[in-house]
Protein backbone atom coordinates (compact mmCIF):
# COMPACT_ATOMS: atom_id res chain seq x y z
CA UNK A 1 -13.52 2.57 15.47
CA UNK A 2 -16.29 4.15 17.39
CA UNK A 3 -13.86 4.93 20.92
CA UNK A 4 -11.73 7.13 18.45
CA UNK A 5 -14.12 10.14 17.86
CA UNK A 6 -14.85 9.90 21.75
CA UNK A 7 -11.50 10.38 22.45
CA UNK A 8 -11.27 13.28 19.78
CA UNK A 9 -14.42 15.19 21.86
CA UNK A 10 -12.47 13.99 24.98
CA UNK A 11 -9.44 15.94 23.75
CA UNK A 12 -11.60 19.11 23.26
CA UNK A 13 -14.06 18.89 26.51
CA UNK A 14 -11.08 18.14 28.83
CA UNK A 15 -10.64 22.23 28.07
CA UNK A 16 -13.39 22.41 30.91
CA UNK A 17 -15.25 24.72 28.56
CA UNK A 18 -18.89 23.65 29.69
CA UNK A 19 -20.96 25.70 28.74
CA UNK A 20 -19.30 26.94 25.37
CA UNK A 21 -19.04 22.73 24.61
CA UNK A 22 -23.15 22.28 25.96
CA UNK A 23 -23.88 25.01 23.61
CA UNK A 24 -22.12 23.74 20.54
CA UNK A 25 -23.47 20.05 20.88
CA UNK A 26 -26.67 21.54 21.16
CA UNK A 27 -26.21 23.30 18.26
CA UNK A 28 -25.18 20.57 16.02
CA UNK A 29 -27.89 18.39 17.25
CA UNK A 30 -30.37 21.00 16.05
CA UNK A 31 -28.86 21.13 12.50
CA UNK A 32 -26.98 24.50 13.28
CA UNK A 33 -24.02 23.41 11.04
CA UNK A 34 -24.70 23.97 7.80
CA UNK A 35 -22.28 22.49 5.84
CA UNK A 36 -19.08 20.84 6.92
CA UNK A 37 -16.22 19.63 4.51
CA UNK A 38 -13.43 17.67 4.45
CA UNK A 39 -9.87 17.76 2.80
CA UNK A 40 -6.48 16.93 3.21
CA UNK A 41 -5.54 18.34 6.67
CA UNK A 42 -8.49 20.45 6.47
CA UNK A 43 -12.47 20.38 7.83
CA UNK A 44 -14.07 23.59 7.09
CA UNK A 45 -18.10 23.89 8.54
CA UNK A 46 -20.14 27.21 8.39
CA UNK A 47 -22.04 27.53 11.25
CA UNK A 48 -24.91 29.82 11.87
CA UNK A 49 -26.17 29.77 15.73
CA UNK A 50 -30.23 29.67 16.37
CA UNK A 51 -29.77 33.75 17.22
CA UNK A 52 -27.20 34.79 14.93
CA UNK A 53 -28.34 36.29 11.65
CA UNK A 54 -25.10 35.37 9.73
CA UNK A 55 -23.09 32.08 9.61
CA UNK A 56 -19.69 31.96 10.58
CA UNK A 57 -16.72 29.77 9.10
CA UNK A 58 -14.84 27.41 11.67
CA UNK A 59 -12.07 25.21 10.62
CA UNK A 60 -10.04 22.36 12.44
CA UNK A 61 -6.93 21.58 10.52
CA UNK A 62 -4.52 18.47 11.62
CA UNK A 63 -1.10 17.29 9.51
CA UNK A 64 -1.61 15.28 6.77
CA UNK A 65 0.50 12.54 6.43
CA UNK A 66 3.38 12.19 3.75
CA UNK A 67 3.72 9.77 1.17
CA UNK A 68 6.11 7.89 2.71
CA UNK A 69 4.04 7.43 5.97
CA UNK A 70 1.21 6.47 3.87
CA UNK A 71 3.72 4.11 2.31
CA UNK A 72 4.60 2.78 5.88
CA UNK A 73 0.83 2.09 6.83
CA UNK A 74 -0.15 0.93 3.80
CA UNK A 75 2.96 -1.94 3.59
CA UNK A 76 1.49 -3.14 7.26
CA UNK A 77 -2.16 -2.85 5.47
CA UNK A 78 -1.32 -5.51 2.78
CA UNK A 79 0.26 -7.73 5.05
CA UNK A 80 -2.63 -8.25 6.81
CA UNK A 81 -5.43 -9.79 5.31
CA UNK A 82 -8.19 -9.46 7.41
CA UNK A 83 -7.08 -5.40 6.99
CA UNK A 84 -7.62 -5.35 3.09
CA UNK A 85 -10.76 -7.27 3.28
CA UNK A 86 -12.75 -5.05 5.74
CA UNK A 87 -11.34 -1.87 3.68
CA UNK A 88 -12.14 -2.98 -0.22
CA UNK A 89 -15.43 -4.18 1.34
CA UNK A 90 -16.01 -0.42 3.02
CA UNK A 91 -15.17 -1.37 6.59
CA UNK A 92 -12.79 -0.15 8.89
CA UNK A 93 -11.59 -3.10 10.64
CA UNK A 94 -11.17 -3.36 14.13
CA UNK A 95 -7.74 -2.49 15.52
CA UNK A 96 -6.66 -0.41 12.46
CA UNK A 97 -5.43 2.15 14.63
CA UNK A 98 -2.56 -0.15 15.96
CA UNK A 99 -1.27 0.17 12.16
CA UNK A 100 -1.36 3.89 12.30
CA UNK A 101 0.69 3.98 15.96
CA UNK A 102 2.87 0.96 14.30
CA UNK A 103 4.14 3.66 12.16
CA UNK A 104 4.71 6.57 14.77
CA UNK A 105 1.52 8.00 13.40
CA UNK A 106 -1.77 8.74 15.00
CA UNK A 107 -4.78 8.15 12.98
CA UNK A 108 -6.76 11.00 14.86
CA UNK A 109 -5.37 13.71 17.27
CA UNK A 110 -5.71 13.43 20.56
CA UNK A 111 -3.62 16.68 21.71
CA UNK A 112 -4.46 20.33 20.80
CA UNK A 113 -0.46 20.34 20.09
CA UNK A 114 -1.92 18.23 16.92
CA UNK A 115 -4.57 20.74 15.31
CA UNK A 116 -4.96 24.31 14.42
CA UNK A 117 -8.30 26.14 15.32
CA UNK A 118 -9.92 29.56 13.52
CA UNK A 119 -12.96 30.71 13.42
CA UNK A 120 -14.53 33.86 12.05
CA UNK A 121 -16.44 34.72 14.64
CA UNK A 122 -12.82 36.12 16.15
CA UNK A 123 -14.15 35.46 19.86
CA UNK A 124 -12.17 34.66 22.24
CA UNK A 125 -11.51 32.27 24.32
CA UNK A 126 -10.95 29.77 21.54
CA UNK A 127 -12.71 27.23 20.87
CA UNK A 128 -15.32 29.13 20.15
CA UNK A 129 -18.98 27.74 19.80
CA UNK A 130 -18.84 27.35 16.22
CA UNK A 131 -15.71 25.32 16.59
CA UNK A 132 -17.53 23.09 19.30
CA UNK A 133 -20.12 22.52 16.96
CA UNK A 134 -18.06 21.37 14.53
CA UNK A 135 -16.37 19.00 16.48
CA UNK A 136 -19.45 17.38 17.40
CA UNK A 137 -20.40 17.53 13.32
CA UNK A 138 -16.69 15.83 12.44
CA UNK A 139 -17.18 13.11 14.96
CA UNK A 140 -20.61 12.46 14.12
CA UNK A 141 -19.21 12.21 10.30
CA UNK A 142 -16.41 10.20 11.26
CA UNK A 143 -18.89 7.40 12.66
CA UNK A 144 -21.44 7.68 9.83
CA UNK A 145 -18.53 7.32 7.43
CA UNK A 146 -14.52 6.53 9.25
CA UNK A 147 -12.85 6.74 5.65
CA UNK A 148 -13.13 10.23 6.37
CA UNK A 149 -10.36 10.44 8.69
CA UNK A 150 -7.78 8.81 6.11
CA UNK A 151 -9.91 11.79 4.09
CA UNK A 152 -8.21 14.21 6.60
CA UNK A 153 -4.88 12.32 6.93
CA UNK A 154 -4.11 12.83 3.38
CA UNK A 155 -5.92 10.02 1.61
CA UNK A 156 -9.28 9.59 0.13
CA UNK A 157 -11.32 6.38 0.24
CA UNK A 158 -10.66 5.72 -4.10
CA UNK A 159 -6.98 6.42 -3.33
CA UNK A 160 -6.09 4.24 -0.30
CA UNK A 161 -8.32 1.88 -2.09
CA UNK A 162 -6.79 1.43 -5.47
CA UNK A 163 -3.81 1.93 -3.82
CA UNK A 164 -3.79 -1.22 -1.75
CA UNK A 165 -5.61 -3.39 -4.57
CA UNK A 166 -2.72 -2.87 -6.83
CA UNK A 167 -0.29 -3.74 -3.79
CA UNK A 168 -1.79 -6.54 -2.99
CA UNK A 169 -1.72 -7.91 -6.73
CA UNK A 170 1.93 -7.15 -6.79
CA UNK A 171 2.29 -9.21 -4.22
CA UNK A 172 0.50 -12.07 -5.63
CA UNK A 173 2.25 -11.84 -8.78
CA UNK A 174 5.37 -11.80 -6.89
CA UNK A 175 4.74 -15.05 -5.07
CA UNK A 176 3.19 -16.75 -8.44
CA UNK A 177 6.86 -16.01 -10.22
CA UNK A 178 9.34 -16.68 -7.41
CA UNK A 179 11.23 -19.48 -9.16
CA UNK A 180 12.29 -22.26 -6.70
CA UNK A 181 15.47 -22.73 -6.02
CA UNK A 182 16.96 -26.13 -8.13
CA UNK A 183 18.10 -28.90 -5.86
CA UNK A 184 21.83 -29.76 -7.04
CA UNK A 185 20.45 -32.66 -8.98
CA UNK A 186 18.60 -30.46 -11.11
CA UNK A 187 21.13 -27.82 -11.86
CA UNK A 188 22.60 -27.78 -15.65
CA UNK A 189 26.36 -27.05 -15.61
CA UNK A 190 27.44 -24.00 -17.63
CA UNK A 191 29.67 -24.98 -20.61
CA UNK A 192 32.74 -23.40 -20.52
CA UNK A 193 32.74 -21.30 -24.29
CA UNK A 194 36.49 -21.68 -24.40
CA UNK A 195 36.46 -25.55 -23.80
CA UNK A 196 35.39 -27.17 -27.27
CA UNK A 197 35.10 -30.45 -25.92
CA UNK A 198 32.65 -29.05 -23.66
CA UNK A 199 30.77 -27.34 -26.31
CA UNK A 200 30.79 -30.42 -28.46
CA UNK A 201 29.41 -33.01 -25.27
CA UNK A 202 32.76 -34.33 -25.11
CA UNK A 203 33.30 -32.81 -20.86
CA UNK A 204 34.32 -33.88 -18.96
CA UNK A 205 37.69 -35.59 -20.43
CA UNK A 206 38.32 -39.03 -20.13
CA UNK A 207 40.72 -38.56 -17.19
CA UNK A 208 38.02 -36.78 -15.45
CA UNK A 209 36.06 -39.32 -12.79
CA UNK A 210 32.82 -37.74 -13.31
CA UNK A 211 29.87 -40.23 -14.03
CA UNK A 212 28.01 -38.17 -17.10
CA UNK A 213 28.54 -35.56 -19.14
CA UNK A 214 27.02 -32.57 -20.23
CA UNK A 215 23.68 -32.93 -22.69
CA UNK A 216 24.95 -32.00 -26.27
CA UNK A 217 21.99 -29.94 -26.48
CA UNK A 218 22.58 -28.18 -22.80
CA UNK A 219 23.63 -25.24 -24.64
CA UNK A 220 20.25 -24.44 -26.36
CA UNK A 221 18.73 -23.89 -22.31
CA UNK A 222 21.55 -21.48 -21.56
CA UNK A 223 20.59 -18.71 -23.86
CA UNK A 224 17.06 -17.20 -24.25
CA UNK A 225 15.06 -18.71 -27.20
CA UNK A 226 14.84 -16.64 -30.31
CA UNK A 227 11.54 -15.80 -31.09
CA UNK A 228 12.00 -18.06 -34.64
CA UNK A 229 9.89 -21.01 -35.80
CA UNK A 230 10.61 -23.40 -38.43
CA UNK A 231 6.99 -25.23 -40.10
CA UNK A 232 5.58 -24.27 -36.39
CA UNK A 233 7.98 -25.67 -34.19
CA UNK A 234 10.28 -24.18 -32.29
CA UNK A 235 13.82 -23.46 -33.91
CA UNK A 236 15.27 -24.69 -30.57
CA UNK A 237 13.59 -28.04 -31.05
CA UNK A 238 14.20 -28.38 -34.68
CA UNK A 239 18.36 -28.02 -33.95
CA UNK A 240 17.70 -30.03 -30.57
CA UNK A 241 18.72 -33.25 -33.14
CA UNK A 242 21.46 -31.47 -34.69
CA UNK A 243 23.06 -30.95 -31.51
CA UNK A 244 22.88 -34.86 -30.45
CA UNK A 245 24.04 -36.04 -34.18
CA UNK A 246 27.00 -33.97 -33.60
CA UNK A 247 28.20 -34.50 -30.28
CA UNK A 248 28.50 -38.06 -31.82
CA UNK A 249 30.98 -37.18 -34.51
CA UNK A 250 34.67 -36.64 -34.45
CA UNK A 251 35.74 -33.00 -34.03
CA UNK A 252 39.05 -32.28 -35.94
CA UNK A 253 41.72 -30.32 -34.48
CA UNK A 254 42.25 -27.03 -35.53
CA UNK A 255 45.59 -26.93 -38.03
C-alpha cells in the first residue's frame, strides 16, 4: 500500500511546480496544517503558512464510488480470503488495489482529470501552497491509517467492515444449506394424487415390471410436517403405522 500515496504526490509534482511543492512539504513537515479531514469524496485541511497571520481552507475532492461499485469490489473482497482477513484484522492487504482496477475503478487518483482543487487563498497558479501541503498531509494520513482512502471513496472503515462480515456469513450459511443433489437410488417417486392404487402402496400394478413399490408411508415425506404432536411424538410418526396397516388391506371400489 505504501507505492500508492507516492504515486498520488507523483501525480501532483509531475506539475513541475518546485518551488510551490518544496514549500508545501516543508510546511507540512513543520506542523503548518492544522487540521485536515476526511469524507466521502472530500479532504478539507486549513492551513496557516509560518508568515501568514490567517489560515486558509484547501480542499482536494475525488468521486466517490457508487453502491454498486462498492458492490463490485466488495463481491471480489469476499472471495478472497486472505482479503477479508487482513481487513477485519485492520490491514490492508497487499495487492488490494488489483480489486479496485478489477472493477474499472481506481482506488486513488492518479490524474488531475480525477480531482477537483480550491483553495481560499484564491492564488493562482493552482495548486497553491496550501493545497501542496495538504497533499503531503493526505498521503502522510493515508500511510499512518490506508482505510482512509475507502474513507474518501465512499466507505468508512465500520461500513466496509460490517459490510463484508455479514457477506461473508451469507456465504457460509449458503454453503452449510446447499442440499446435495440425491443420486437416483435415493430419490422418492411422487405419488400420482389421482392414482388410488398409488396412494394406497398398491403402484405400480401388477402388469407393471417394476421390482418395488412405493412406501405406504412415502406420502407423509412429500408434504411439510405439521407442527402437531401427539404424547410428544411427532404426528407424522404416530400415523407412520397407520399408513403401513392400510396399504395391507383391501381397498373397495367406489360404487
Amino acid at each position: 500500500m505504501t507505492d500508492l500515496p507516492l504515486a498520488f504526490l507523483g501525480m501532483f509534482e509531475a506539475l513541475r511546480m518546485g518551488p510551490t511543492f518544496a514549500r508545501g512539504r516543508r510546511d507540512e513537515r513543520a506542523g503548518h496544517v492544522r487540521s485536515l479531514t476526511i469524507s466521502s469524496s472530500l479532504v478539507v485541511a486549513l492551513v496557516r503558512g509560518p508568515e501568514e497571520t490567517t489560515a486558509f481552507r484547501s480542499r482536494i475532492a475525488v468521486r466517490s464510488f457508487s453502491a454498486s461499485e462498492w458492490a463490485r469490489v466488495e463481491k471480489t473482497l469476499v472471495s478472497e480470503a486472505r482479503y477479508v482477513a487482513g481487513l477485519l484484522d485492520g490491514r490492508m492487504p497487499d495487492g488490494i488495489e488489483a480489486v479496485f482496477a478489477e472493477a474499472g475503478l481506481g482506488l486513488l487518483p492518479l490524474s488531475l482529470d480525477e480531482v477537483a482543487l480550491d483553495c481560499t487563498c484564491e492564488r493562482w497558479p493552482m495548486p497553491c501552497a496550501h493545497l501542496a501541503a495538504t497533499c503531503y498531509a493526505l498521503a502522510r494520513t493515508f500511510e499512518a491509517d490506508p482505510f482512509e482512502v475507502f474513507t474518501w471513496r465512499g466507505r468508512s472503515r465500520d461500513e466496509l467492515l460490517m459490510r463484508l462480515r455479514r457477506a461473508r456469513e451469507s456465504a457460509a450459511v449458503d454453503g452449510v444449506l446447499a442440499p446435495e443433489p440425491a443420486s437416483p437410488a435415493e430419490r422418492v417417486p411422487l405419488i400420482d394424487p389421482d392414482d388410488p392404487g398409488a396412494f394406497w402402496g398398491n403402484y405400480p400394478p401388477p402388469a407393471a415390471a417394476a421390482p418395488t413399490g412405493v412406501r405406504p408411508d412415502a406420502l407423509l415425506d412429500q408434504l411439510d410436517a405439521p407442527p402437531l404432536s401427539h404424547h410428544g411424538r411427532p404426528i407424522v410418526e404416530v400415523l407412520r403405522p397407520a399408513y403401513a396397516a392400510l396399504s395391507d388391506a383391501d381397498v373397495a371400489p367406489a360404487s
